[in-house]
N, C-alpha and C. Protein backbone atom coordinates (compact mmCIF):
# COMPACT_ATOMS: atom_id res chain seq x y z
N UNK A 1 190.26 126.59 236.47
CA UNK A 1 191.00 125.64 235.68
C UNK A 1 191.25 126.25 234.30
N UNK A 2 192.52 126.35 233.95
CA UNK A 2 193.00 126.55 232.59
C UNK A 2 192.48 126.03 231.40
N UNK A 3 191.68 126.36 230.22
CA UNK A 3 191.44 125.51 229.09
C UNK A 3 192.78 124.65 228.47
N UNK A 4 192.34 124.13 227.87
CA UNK A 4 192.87 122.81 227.75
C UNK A 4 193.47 123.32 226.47
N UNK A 5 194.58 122.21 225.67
CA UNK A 5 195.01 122.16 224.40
C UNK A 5 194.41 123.00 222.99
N UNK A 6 195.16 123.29 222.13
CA UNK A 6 194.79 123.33 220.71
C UNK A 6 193.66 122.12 220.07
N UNK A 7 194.27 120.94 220.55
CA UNK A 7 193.61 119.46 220.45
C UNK A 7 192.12 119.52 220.91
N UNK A 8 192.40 119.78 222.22
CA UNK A 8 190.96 119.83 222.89
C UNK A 8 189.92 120.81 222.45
N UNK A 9 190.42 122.27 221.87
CA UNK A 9 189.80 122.68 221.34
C UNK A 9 188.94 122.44 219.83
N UNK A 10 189.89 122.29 219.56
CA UNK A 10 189.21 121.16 217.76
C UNK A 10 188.27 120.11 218.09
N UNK A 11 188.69 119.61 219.13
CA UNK A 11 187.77 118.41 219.79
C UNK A 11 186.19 118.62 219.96
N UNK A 12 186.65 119.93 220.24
CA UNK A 12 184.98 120.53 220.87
C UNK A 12 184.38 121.51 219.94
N UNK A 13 184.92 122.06 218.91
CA UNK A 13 184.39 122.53 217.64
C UNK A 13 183.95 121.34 216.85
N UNK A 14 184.65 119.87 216.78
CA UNK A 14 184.39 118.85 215.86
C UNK A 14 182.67 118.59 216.46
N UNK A 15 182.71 118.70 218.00
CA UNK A 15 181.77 117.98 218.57
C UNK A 15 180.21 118.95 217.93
N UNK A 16 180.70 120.27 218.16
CA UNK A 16 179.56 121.38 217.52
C UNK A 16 179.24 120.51 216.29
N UNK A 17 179.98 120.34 215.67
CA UNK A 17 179.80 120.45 213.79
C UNK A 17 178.13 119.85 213.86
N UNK A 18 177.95 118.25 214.01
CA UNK A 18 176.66 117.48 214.41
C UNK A 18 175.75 118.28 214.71
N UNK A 19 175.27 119.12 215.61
CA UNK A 19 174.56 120.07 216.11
C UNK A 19 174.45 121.22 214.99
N UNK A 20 175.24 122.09 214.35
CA UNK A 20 175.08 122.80 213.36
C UNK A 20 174.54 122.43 212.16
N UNK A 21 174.62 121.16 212.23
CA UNK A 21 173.79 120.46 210.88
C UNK A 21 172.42 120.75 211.12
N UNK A 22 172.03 119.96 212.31
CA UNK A 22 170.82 119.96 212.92
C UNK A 22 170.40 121.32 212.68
N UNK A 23 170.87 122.04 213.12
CA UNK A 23 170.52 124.00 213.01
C UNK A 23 170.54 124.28 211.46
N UNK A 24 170.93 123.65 210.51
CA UNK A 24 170.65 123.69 209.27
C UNK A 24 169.53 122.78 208.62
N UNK A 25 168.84 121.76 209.23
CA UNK A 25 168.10 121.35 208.47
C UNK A 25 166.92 122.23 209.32
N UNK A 26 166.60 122.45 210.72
CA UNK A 26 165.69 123.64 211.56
C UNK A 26 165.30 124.90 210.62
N UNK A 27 166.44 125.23 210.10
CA UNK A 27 166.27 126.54 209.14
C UNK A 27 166.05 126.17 208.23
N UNK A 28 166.09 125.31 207.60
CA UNK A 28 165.50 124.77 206.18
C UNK A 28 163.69 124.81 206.47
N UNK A 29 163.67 123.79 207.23
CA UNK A 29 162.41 123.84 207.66
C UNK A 29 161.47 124.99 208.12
N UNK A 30 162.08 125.82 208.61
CA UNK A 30 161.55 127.51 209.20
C UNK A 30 161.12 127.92 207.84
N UNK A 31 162.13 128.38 206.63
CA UNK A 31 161.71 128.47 205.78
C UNK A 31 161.06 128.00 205.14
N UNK A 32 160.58 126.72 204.97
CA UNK A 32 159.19 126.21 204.25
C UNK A 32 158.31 126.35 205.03
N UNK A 33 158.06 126.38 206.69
CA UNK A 33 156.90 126.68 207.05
C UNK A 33 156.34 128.38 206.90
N UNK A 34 157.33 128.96 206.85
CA UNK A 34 157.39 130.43 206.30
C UNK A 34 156.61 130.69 205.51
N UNK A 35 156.99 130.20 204.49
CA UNK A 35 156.24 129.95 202.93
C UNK A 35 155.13 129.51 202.98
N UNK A 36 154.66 128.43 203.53
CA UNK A 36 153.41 127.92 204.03
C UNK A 36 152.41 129.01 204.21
N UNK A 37 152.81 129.72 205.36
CA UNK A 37 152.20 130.49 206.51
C UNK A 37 151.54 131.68 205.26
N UNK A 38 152.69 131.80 204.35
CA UNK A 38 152.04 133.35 203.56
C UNK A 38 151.70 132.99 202.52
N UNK A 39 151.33 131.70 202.33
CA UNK A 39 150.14 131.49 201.40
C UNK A 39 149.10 131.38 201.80
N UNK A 40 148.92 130.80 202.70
CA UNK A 40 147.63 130.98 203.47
C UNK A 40 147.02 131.87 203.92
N UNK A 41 148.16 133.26 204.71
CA UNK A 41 147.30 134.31 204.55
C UNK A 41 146.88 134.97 203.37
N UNK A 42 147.78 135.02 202.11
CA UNK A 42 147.75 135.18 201.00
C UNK A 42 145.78 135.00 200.40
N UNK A 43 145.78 133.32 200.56
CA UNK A 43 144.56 133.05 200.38
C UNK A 43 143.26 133.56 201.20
N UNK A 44 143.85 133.91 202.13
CA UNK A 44 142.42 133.84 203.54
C UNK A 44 142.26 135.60 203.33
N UNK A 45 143.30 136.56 202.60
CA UNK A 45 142.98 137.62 202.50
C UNK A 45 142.05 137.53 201.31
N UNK A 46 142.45 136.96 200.18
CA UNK A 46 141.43 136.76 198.77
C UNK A 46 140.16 136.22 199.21
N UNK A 47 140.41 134.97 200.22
CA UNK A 47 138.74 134.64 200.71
C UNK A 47 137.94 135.70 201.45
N UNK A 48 138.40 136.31 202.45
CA UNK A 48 137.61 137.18 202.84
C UNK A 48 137.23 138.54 202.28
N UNK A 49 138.17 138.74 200.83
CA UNK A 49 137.81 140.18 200.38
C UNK A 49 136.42 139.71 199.12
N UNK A 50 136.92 138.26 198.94
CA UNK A 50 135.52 137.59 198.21
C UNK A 50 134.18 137.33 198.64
N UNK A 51 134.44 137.70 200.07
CA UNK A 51 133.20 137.04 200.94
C UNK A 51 132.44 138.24 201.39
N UNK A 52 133.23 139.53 201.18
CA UNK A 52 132.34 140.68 201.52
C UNK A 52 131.77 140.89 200.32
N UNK A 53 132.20 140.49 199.43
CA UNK A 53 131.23 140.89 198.21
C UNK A 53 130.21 139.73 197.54
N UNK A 54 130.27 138.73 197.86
CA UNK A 54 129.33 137.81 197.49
C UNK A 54 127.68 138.04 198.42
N UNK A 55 127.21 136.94 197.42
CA UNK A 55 125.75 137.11 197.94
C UNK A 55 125.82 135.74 199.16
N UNK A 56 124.75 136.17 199.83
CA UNK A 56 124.75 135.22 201.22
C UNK A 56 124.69 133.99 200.86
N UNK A 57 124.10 133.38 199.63
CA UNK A 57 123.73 132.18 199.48
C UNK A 57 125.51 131.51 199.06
N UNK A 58 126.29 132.47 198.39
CA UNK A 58 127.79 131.69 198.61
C UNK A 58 128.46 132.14 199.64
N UNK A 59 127.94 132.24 200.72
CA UNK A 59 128.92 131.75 201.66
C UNK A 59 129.23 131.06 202.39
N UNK A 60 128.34 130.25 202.63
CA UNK A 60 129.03 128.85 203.64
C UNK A 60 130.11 128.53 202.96
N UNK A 61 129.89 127.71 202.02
CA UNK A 61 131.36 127.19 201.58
C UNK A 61 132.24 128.09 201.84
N UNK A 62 132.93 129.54 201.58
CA UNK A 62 133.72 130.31 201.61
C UNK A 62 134.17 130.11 203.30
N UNK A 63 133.15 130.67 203.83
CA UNK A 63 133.28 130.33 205.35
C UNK A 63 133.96 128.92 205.90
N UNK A 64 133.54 128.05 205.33
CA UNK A 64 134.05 127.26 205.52
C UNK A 64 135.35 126.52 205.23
N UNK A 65 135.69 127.16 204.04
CA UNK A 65 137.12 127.10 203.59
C UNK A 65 138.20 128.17 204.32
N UNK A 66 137.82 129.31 205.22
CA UNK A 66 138.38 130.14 205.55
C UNK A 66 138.42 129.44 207.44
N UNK A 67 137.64 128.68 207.58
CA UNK A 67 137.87 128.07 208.85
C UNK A 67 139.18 127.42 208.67
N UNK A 68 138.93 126.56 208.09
CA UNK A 68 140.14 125.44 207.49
C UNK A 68 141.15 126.13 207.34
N UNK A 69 141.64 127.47 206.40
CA UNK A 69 142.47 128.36 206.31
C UNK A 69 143.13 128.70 208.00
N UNK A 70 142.65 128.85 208.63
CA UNK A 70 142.40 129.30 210.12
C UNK A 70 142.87 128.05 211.12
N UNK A 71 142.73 127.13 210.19
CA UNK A 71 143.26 126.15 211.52
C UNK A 71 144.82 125.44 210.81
N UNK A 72 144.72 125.66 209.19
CA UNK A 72 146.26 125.59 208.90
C UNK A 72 147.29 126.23 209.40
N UNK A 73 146.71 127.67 209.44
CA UNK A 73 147.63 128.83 209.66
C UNK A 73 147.97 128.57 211.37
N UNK A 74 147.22 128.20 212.08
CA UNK A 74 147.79 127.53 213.53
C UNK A 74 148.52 126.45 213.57
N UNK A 75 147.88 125.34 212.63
CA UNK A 75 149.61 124.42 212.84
C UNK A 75 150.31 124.71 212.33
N UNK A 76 150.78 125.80 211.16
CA UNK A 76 151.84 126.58 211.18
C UNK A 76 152.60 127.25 212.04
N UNK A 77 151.75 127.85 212.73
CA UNK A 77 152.55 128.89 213.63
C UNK A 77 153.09 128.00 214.96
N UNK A 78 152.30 126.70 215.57
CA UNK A 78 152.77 126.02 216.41
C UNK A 78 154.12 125.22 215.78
N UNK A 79 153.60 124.81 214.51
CA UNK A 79 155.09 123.89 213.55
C UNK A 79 156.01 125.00 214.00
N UNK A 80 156.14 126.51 213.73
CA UNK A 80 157.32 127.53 213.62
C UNK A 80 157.63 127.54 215.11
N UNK A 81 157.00 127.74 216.12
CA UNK A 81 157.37 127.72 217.35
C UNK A 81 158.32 126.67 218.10
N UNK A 82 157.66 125.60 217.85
CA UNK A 82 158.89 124.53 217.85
C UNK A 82 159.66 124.32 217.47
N UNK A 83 159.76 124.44 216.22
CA UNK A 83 161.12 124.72 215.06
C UNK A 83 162.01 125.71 216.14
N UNK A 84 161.53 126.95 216.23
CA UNK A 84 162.61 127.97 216.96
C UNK A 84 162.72 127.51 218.34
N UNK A 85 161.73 126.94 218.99
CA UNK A 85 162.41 126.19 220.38
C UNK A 85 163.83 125.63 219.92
N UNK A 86 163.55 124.22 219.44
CA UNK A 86 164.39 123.34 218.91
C UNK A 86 165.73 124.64 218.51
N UNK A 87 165.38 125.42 217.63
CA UNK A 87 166.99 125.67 216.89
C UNK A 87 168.01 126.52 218.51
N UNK A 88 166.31 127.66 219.09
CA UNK A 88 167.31 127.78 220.80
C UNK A 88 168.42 126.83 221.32
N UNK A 89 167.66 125.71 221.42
CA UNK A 89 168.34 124.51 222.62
C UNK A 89 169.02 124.15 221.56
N UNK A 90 169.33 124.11 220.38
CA UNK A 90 170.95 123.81 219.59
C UNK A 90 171.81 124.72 220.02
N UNK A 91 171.32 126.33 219.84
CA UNK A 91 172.30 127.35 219.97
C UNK A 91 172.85 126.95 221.37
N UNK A 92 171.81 126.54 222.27
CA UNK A 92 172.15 126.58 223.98
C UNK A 92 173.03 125.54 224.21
N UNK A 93 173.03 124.25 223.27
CA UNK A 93 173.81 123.08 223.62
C UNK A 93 175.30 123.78 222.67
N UNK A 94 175.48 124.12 221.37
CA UNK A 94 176.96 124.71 221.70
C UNK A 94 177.29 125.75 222.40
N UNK A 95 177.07 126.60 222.71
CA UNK A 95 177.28 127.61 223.96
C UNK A 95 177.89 126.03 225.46
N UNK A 96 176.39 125.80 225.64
CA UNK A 96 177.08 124.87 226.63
C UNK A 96 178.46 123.95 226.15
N UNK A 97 178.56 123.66 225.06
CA UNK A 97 179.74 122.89 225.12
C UNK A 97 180.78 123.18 225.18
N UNK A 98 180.90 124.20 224.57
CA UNK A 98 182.11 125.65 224.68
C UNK A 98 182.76 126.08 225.97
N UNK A 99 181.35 126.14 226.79
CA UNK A 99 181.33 126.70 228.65
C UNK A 99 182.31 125.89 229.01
N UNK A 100 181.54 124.86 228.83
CA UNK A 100 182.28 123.32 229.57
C UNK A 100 183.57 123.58 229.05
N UNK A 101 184.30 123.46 227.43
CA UNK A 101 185.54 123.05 227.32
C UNK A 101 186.18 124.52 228.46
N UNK A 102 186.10 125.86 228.12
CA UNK A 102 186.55 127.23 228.66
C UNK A 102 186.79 127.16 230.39
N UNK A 103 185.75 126.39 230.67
CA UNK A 103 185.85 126.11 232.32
C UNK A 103 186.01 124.85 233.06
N UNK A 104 186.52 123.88 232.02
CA UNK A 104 186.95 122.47 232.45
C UNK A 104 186.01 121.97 233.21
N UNK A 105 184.57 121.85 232.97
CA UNK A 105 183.67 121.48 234.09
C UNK A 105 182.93 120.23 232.74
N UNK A 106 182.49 119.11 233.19
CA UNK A 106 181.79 118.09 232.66
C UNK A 106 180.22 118.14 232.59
N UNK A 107 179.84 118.87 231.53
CA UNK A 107 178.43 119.02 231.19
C UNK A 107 177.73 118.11 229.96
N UNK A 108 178.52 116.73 230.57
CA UNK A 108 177.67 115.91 229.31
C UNK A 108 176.73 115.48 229.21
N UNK A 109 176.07 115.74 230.17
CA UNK A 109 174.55 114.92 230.86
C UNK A 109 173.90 116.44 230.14
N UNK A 110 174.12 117.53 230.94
CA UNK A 110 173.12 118.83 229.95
C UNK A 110 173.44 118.57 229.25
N UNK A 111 174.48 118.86 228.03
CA UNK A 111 174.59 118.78 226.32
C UNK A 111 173.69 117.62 226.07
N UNK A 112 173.39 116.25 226.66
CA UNK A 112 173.08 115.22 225.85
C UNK A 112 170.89 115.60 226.25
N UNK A 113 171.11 116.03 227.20
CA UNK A 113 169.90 116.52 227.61
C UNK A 113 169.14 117.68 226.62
N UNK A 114 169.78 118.45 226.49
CA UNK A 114 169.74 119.86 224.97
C UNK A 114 169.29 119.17 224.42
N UNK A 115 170.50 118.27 223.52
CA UNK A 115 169.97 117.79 222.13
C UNK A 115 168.70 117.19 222.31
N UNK A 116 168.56 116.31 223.10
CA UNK A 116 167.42 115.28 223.19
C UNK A 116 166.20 116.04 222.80
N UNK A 117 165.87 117.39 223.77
CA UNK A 117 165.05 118.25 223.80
C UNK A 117 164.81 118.89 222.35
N UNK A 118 166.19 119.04 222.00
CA UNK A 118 166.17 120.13 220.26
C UNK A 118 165.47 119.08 219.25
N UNK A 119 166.10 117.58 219.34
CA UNK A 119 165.25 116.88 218.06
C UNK A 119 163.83 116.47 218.62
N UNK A 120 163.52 116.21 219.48
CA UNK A 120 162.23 116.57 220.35
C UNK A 120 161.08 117.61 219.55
N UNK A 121 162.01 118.59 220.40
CA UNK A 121 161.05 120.15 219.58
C UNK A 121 161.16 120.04 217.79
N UNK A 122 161.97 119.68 217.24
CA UNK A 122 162.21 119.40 215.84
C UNK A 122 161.05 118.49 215.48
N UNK A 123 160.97 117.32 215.86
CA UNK A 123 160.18 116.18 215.39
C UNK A 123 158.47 116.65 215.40
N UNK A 124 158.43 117.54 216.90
CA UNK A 124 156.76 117.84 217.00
C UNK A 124 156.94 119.00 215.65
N UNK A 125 157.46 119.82 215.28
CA UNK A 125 157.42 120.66 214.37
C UNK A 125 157.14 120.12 212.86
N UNK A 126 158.58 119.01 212.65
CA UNK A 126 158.18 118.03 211.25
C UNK A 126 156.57 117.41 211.30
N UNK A 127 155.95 116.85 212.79
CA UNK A 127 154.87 116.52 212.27
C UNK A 127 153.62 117.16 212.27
N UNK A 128 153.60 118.25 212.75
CA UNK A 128 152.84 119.69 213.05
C UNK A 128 152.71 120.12 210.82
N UNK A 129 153.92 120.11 210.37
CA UNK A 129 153.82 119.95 209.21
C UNK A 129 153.44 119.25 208.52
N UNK A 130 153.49 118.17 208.68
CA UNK A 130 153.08 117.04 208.00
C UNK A 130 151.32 117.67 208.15
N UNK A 131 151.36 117.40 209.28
CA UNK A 131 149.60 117.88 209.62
C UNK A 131 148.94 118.87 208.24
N UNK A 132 149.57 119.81 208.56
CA UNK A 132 149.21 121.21 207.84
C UNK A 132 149.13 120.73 206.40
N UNK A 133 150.33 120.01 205.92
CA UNK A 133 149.78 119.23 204.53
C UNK A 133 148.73 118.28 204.42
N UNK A 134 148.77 117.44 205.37
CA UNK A 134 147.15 116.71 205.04
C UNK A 134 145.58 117.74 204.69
N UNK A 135 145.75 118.41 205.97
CA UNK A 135 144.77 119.75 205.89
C UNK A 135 144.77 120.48 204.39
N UNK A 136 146.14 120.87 204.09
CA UNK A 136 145.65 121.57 202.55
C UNK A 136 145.41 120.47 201.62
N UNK A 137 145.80 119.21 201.79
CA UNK A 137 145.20 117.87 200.48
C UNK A 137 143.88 117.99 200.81
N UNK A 138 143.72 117.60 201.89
CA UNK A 138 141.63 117.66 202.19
C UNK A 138 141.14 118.92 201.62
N UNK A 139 141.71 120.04 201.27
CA UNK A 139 140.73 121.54 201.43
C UNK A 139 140.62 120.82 199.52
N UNK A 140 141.69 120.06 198.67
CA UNK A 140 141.67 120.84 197.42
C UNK A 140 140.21 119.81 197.15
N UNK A 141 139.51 120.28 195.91
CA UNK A 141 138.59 119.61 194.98
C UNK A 141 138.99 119.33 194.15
N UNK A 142 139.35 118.23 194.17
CA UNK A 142 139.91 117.12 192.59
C UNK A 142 138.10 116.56 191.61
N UNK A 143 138.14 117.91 191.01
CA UNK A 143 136.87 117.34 190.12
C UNK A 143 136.86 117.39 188.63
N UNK A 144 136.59 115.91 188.22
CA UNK A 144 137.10 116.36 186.73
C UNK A 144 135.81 116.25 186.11
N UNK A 145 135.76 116.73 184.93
CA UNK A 145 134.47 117.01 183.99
C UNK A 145 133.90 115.53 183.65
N UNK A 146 132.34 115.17 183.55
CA UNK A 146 132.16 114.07 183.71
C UNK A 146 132.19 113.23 182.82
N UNK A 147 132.88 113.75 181.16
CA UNK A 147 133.22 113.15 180.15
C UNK A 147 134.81 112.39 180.33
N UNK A 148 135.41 112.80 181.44
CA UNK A 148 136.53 112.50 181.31
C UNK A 148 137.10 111.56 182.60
N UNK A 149 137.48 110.58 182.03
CA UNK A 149 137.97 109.06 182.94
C UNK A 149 139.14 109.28 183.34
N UNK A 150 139.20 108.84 184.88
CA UNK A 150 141.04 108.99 185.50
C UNK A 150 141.64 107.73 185.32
């Protein structure tokens, strides 16, 4: 089957546009979990180059802040994994929509199936983040000197 119109084609670039957004807020997000990720190793390298040189009696705590370090840096990397699932199955749903207009075949059930899947993988990622921020609010010590009232 012949592709269709000039019309039809705009039709099905308009339809992308929605989806490319989506692939822009994915990459927004990649990049802050990015950032995330290399502060934490950032820190977990300073904790452990502090921990070979301390005396035994400070290290639990250290240890123990470097666990915590250790389990941020995993819901990071699971937050990033999903993120790049998710931005795949965008790339895969315009590709598919494209197929469809190029070969006149009706793939609206996959395209609507993609997306579902992409904000899916998106949403476990946003809250995989969210996570990772509670985790670094719990690690900080809010201690103020005991002359001084909040």
């Amino acid at each position: 089957m012949a592709p269709g119109t000039l019309q039809d084609i705009t039709h099905t670039i308009q339809l992308s546009v929605a989806p490319v957004f989506l692939l822009t807020a994915i990459g927004a997000t990649l990049a802050v979990l990015s950032t995330r990720l290399g502060r934490v190793i950032d820190r977990a390298r300073t904790l452990e180059a502090d921990l070979a040189s301390s005396l035994p009696e400070h290290r639990p705590p250290k240890l123990l802040e470097l666990n915590q370090l250790i389990r941020r840096a995993k819901l990071v990397m699971y937050a990033m994994t999903s993120g790049v699932v998710a931005a795949l199955l965008v790339c895969t749903l315009i590709g598919t929509a494209f197929i469809a207009y190029l070969f006149g075949v009706n793939l609206a059930t996959t395209v609507a199936v993609l997306f579902v899947l992409a904000v899916t993988a998106f949403m476990a990622a946003l809250i995989m983040l969210l996570r990772e921020v509670f985790l670094a609010i719990a690690m900080l010590k809010f201690s103020l000197p005991p002359d001084v009232k909040a």
